[in-house]
N, C-alpha and C. Protein backbone atom coordinates (compact mmCIF):
# COMPACT_ATOMS: atom_id res chain seq x y z
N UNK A 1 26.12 -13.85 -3.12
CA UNK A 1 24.93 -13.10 -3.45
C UNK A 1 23.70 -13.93 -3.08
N UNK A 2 22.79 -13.68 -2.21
CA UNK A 2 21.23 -14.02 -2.06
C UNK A 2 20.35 -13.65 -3.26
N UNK A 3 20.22 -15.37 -3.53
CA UNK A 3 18.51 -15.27 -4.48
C UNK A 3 17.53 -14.86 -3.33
N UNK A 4 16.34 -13.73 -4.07
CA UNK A 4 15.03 -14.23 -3.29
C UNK A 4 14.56 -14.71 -3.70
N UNK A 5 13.36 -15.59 -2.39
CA UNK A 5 13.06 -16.64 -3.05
C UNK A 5 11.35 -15.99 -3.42
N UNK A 6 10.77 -16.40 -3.95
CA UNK A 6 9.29 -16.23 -4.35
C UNK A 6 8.36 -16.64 -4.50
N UNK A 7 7.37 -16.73 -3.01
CA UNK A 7 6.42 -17.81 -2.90
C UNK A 7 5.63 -18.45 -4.04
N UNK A 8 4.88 -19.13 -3.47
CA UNK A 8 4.01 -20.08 -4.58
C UNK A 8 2.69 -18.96 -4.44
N UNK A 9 2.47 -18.25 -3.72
CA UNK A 9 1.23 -17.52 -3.44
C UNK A 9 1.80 -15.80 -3.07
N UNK A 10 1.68 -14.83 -3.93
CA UNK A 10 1.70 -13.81 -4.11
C UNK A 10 0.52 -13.27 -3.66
N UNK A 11 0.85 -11.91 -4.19
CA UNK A 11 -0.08 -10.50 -4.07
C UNK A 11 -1.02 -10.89 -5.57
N UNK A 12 -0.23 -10.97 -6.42
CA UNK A 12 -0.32 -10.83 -7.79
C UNK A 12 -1.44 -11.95 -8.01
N UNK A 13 -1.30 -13.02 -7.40
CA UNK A 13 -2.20 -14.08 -7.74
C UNK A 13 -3.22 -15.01 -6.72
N UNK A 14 -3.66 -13.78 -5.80
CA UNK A 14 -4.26 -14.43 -4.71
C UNK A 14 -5.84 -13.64 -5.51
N UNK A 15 -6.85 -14.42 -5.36
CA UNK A 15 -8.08 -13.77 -5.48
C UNK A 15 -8.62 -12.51 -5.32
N UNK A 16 -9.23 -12.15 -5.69
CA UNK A 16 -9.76 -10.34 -5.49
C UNK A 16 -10.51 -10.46 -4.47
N UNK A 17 -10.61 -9.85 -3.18
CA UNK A 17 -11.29 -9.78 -2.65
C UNK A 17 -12.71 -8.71 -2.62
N UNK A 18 -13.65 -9.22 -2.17
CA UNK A 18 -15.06 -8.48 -2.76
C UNK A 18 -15.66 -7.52 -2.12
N UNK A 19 -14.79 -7.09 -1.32
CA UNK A 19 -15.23 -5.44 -0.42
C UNK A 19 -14.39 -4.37 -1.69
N UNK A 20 -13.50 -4.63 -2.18
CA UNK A 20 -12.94 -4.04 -3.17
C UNK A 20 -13.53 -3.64 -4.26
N UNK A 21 -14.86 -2.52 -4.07
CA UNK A 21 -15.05 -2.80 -5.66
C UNK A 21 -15.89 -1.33 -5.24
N UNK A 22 -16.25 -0.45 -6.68
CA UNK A 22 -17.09 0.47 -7.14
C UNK A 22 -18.23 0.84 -7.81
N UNK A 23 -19.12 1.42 -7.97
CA UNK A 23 -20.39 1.58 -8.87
C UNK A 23 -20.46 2.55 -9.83
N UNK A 24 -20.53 3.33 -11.12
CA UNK A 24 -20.49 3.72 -11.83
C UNK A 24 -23.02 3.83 -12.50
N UNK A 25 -23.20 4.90 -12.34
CA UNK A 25 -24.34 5.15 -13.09
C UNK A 25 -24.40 6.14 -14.30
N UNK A 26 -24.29 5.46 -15.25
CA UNK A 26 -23.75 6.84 -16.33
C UNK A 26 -22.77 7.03 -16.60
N UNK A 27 -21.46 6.19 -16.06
CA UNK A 27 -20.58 6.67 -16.09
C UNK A 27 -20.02 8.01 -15.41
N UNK A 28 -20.84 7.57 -14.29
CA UNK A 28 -20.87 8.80 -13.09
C UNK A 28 -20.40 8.30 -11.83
N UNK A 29 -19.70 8.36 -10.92
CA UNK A 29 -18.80 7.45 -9.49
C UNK A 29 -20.29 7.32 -8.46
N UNK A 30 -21.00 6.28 -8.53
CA UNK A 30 -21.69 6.40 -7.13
C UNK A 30 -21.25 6.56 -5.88
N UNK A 31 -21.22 7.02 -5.30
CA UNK A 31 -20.07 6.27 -3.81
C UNK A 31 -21.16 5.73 -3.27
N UNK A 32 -20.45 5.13 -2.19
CA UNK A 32 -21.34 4.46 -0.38
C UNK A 32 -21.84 3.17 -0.52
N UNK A 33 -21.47 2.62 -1.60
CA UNK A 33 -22.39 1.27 -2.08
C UNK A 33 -21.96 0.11 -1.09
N UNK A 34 -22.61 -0.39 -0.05
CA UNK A 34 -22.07 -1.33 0.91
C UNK A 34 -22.19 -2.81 0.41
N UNK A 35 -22.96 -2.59 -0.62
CA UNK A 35 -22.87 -4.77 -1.26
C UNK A 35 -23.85 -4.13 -2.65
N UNK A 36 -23.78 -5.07 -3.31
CA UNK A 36 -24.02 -5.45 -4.58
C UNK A 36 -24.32 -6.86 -4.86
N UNK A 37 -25.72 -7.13 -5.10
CA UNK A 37 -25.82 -8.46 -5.65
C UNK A 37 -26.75 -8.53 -7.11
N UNK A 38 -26.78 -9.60 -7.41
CA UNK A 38 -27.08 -9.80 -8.95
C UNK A 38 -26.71 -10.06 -9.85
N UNK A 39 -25.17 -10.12 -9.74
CA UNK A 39 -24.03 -10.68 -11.19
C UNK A 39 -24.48 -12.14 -11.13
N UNK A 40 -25.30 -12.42 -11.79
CA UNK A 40 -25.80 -13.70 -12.24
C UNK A 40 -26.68 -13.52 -13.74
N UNK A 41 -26.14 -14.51 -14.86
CA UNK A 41 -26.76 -14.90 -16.01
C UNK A 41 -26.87 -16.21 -16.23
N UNK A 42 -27.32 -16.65 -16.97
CA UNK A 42 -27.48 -17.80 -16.97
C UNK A 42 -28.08 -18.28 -18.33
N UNK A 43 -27.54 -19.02 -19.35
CA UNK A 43 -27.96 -19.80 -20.56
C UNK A 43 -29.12 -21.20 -20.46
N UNK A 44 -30.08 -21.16 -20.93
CA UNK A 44 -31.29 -22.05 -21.12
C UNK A 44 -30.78 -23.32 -21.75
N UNK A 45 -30.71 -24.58 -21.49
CA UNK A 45 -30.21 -25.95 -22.09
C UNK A 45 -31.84 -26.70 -22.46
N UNK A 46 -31.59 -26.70 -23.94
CA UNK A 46 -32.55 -27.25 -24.55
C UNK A 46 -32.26 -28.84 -24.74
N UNK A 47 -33.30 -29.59 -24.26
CA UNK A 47 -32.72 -31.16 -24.29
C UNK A 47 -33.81 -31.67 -25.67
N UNK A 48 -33.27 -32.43 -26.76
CA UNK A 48 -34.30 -33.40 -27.35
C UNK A 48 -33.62 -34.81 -28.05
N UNK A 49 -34.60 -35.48 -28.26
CA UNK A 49 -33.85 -37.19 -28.14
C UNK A 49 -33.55 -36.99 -30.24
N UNK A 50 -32.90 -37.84 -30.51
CA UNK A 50 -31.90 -37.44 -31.67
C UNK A 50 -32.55 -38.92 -32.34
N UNK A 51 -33.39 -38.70 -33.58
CA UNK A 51 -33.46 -40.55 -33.98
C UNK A 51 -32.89 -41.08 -34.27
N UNK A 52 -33.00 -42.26 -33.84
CA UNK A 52 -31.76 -43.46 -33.66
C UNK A 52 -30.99 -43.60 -32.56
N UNK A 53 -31.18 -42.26 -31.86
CA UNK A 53 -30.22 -42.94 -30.72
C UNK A 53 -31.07 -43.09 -29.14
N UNK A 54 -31.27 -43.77 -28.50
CA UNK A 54 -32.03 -43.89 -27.75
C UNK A 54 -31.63 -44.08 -26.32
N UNK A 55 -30.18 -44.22 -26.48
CA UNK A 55 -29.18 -43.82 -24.90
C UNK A 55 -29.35 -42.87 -24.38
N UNK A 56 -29.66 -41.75 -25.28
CA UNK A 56 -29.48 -40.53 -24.42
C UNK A 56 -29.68 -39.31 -24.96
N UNK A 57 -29.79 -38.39 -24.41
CA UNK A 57 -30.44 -37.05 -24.79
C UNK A 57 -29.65 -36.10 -25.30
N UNK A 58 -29.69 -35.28 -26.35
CA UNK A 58 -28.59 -34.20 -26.93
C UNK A 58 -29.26 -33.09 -26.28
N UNK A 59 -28.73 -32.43 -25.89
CA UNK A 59 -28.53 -30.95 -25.25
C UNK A 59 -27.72 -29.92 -25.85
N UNK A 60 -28.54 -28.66 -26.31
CA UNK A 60 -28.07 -27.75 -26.98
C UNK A 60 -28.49 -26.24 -25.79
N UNK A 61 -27.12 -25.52 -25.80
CA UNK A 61 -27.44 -24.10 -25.35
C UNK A 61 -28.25 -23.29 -25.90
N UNK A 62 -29.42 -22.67 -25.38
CA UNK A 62 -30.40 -21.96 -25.54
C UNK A 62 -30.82 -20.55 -25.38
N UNK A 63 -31.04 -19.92 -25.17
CA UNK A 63 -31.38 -18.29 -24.90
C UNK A 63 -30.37 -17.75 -23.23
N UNK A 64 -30.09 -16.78 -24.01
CA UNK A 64 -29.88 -16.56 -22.27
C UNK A 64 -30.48 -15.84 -21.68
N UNK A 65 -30.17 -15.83 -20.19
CA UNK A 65 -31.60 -14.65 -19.71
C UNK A 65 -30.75 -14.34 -18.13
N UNK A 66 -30.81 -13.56 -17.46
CA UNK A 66 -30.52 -12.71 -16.58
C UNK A 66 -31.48 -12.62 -14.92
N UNK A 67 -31.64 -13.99 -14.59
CA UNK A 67 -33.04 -13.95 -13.92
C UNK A 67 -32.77 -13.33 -12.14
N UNK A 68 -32.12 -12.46 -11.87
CA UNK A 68 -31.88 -11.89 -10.79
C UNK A 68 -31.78 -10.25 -10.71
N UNK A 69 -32.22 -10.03 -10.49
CA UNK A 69 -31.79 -8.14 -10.65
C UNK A 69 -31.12 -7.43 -9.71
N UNK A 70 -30.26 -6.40 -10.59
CA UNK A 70 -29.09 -6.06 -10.14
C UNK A 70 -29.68 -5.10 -8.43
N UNK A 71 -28.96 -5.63 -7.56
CA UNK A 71 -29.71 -5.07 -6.04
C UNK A 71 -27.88 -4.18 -5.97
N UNK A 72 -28.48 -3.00 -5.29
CA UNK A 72 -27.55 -1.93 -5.18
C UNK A 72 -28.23 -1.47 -3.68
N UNK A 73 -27.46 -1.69 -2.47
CA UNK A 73 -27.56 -1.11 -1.37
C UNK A 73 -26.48 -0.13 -0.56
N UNK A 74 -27.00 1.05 0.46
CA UNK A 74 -25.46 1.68 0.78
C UNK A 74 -26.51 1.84 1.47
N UNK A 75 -25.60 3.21 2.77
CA UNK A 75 -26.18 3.87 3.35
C UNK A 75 -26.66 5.07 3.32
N UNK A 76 -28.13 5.16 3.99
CA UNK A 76 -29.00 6.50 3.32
C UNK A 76 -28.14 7.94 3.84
N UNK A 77 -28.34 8.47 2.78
CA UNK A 77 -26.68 10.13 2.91
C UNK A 77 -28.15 10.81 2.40
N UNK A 78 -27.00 11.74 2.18
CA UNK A 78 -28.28 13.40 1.92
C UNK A 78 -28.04 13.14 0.30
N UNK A 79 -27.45 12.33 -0.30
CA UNK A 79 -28.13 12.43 -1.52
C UNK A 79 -28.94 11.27 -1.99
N UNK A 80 -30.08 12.48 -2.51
CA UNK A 80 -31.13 11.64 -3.11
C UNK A 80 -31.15 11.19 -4.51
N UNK A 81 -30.54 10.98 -5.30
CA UNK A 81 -30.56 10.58 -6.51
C UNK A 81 -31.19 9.19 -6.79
N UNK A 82 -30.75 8.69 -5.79
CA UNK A 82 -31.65 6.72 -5.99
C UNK A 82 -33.20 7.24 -6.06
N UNK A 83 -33.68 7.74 -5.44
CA UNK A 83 -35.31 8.22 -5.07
C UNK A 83 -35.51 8.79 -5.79
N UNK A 84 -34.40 9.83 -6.51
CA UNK A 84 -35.40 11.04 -7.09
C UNK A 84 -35.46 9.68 -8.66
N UNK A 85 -34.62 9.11 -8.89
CA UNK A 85 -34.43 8.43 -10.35
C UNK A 85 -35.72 7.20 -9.77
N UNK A 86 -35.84 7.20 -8.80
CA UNK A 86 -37.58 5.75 -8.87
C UNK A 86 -38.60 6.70 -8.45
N UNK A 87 -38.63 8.05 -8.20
CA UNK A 87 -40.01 8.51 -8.52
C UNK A 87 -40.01 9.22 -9.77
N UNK A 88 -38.96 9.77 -10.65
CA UNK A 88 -39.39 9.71 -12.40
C UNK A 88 -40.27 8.66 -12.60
N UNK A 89 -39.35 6.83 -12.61
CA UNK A 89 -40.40 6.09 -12.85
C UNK A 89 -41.76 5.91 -12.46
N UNK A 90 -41.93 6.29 -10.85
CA UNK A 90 -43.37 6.18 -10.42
C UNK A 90 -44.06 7.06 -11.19
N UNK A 91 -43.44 7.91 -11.37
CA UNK A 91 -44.85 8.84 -12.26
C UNK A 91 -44.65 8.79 -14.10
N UNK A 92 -44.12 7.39 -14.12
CA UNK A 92 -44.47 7.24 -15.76
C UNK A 92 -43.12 7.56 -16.68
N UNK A 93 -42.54 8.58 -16.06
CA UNK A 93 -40.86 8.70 -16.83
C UNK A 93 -39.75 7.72 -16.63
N UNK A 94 -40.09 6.49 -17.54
CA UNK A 94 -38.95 5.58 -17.70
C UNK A 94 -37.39 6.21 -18.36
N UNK A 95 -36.61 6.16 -17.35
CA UNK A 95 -35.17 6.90 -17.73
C UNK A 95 -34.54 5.45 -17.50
N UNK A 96 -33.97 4.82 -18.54
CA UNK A 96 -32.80 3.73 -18.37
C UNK A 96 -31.49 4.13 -18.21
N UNK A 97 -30.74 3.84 -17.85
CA UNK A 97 -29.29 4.10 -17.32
C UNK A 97 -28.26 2.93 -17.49
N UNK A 98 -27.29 3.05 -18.09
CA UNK A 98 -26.25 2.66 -17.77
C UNK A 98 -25.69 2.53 -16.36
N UNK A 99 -25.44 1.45 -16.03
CA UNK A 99 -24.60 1.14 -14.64
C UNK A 99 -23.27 -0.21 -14.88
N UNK A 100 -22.25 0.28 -14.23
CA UNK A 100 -20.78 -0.53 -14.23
C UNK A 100 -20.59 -0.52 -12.51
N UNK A 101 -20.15 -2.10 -12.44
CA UNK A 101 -19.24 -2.48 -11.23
C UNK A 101 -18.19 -3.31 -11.50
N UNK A 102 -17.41 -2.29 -10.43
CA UNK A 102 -15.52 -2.54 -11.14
C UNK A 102 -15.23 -2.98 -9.65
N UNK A 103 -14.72 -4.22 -9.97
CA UNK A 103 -13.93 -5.11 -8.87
C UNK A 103 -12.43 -4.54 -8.68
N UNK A 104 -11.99 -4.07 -7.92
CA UNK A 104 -10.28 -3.70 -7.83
C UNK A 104 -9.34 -4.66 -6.94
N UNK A 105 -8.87 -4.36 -7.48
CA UNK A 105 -7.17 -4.97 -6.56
C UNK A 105 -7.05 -4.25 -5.42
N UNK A 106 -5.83 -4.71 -5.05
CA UNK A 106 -5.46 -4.17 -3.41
C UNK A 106 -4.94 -3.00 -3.68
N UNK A 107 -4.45 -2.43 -4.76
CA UNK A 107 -4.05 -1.07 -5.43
C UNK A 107 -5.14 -0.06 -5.35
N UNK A 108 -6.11 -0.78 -5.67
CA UNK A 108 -7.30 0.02 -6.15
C UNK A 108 -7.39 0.16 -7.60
N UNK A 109 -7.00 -0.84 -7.82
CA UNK A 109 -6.89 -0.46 -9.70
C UNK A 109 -7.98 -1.42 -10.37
N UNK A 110 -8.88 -1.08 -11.20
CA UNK A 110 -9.55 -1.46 -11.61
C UNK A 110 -9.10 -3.23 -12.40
N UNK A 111 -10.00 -4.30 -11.95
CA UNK A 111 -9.45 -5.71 -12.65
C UNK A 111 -10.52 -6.23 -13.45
N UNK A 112 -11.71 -5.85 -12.97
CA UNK A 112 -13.44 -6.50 -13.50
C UNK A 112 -14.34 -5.71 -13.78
N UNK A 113 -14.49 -5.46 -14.64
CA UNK A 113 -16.24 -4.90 -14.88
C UNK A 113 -17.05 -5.25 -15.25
N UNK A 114 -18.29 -4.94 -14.76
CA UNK A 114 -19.53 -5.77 -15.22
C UNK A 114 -20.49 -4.38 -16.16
N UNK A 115 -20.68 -4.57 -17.05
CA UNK A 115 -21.55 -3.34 -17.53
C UNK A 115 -23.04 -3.82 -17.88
N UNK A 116 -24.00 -3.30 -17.17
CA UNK A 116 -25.55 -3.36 -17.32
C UNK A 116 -25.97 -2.83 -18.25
N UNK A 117 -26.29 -3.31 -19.29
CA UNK A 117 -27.14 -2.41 -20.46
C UNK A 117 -28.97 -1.47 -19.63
N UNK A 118 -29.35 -0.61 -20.03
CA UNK A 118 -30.60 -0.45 -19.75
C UNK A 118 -31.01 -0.53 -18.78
N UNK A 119 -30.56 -0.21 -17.82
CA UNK A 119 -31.04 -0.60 -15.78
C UNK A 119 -31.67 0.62 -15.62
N UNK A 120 -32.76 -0.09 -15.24
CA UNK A 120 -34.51 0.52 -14.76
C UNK A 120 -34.36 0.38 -13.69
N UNK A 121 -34.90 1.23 -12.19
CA UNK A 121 -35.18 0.46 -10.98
C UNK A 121 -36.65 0.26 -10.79
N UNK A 122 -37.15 -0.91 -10.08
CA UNK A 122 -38.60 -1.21 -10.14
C UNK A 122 -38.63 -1.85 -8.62
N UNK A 123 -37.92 -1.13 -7.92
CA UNK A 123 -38.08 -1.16 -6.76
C UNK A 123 -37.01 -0.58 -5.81
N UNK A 124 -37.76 0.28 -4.36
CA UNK A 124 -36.88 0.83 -3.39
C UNK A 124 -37.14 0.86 -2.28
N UNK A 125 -36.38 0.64 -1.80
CA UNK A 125 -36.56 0.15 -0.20
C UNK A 125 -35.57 0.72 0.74
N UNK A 126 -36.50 1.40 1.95
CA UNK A 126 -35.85 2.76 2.94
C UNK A 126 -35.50 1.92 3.84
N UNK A 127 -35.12 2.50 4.66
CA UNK A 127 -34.32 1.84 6.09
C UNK A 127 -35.23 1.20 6.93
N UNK A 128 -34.97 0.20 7.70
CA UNK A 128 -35.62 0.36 8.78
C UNK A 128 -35.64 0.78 10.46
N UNK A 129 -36.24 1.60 10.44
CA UNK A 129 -35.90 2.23 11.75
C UNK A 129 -36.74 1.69 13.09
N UNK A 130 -35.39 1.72 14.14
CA UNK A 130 -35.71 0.68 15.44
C UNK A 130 -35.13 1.91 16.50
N UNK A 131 -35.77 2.21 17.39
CA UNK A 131 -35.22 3.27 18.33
C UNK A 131 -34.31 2.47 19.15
N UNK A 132 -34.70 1.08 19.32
CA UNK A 132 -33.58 0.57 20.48
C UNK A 132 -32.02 0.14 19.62
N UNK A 133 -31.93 0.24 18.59
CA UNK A 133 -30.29 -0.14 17.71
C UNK A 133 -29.91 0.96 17.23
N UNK A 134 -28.52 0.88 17.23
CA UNK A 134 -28.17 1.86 16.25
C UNK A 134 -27.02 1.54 15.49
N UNK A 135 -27.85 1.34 14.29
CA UNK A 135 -27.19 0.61 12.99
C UNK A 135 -27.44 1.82 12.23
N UNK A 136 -26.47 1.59 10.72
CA UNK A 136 -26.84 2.90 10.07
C UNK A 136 -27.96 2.05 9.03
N UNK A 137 -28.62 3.59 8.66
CA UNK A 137 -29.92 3.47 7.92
C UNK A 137 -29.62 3.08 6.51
N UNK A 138 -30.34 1.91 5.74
CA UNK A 138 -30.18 1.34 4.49
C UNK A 138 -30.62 1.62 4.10
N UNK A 139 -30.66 2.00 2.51
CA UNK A 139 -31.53 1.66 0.86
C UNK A 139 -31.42 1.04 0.20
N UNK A 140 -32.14 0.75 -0.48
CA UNK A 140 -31.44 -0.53 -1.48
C UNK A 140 -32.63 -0.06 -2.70
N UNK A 141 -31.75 0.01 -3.89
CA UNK A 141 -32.44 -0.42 -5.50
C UNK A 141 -32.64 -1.48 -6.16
N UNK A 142 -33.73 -2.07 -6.11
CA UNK A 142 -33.78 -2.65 -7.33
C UNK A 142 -34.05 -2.38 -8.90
N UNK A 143 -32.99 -3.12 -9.82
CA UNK A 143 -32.95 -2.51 -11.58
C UNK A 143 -33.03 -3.69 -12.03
N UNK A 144 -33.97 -3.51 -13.21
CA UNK A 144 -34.16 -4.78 -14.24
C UNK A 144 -33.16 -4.28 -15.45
N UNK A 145 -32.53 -5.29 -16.15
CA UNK A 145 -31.37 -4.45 -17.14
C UNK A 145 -31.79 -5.85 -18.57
N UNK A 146 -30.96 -5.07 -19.30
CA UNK A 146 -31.30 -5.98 -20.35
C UNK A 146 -29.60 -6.60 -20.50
N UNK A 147 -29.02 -6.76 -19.48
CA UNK A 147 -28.09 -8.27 -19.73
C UNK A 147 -27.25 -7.03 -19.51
N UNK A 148 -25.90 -8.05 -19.22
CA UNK A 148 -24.43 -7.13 -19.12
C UNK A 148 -22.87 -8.17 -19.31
N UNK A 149 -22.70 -7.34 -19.67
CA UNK A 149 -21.27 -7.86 -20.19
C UNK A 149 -19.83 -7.75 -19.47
N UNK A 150 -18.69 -8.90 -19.25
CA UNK A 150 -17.61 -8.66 -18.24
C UNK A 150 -16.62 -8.04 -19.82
N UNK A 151 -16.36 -6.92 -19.13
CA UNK A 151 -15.68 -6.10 -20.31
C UNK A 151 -14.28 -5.78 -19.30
């Protein structure tokens, strides 16, 4: 009878790769999303000298804060929902939203999520158009959120 044998490096345990993943607004499927950046937080390190000891500095974790905003780009389609949701805001109707990005496996099965509390966009940006290329046309959102959690 043949054992198989079973590498040191699988399916199961090789890294997620990062074209693999989805957007969620509302708990609604965005599609077309070509990159995503902004999963960055970051905790404040408070340093102060301790009396009596004069070697060296104690450092305590401090506030955290979120100093990048969540950038959401795809390509421009016939739906307008990114635009129509940043001209509410331009004209004064702050609508916050829930937004999730789910990292998947090679299955497609959901492994990571990131959930944005409160994502505002406070900025949008159309394609740019060049008659001599033909690339497809971009948008991109920017949302300020009040922090998010890997759930």
């Amino acid at each position: 009878m043949a054992v198989e044998k079973t590498s040191a490096r699988s399916i199961g345990k090789d890294p997620y790769l990062s074209f693999r993943f989805r957007v969620e607004i509302d708990s609604l499927d965005a599609a077309g999303f070509q990159e995503v950046t902004g999963l960055t937080a970051e905790t404040e390190v408070k340093s102060f000298r301790e009396g009596g000891v004069n070697n060296s500095e104690c450092q305590l974790a401090g506030p955290n804060k979120f100093p990048s905003k969540l950038i959401l780009k795809r390509g421009l389609a016939d739906a307008e929902s990114l635009w129509a949701w940043y001209q509410r805001i331009m004209s004064g109707i702050i609508e916050r939203k829930g937004i999730a990005v789910m990292l998947l496996d090679y299955t497609g099965e959901e492994k990571w999520r990131w959930s944005f509390r409160d994502a505002c966009p406070v900025k949008w940006s159309g394609p740019e158009l060049r008659g001599n290329q033909s690339e497809v046309a971009f948008e991109s959102i920017e949302l300020v959120h009040k922090g998010f959690l890997k759930a």
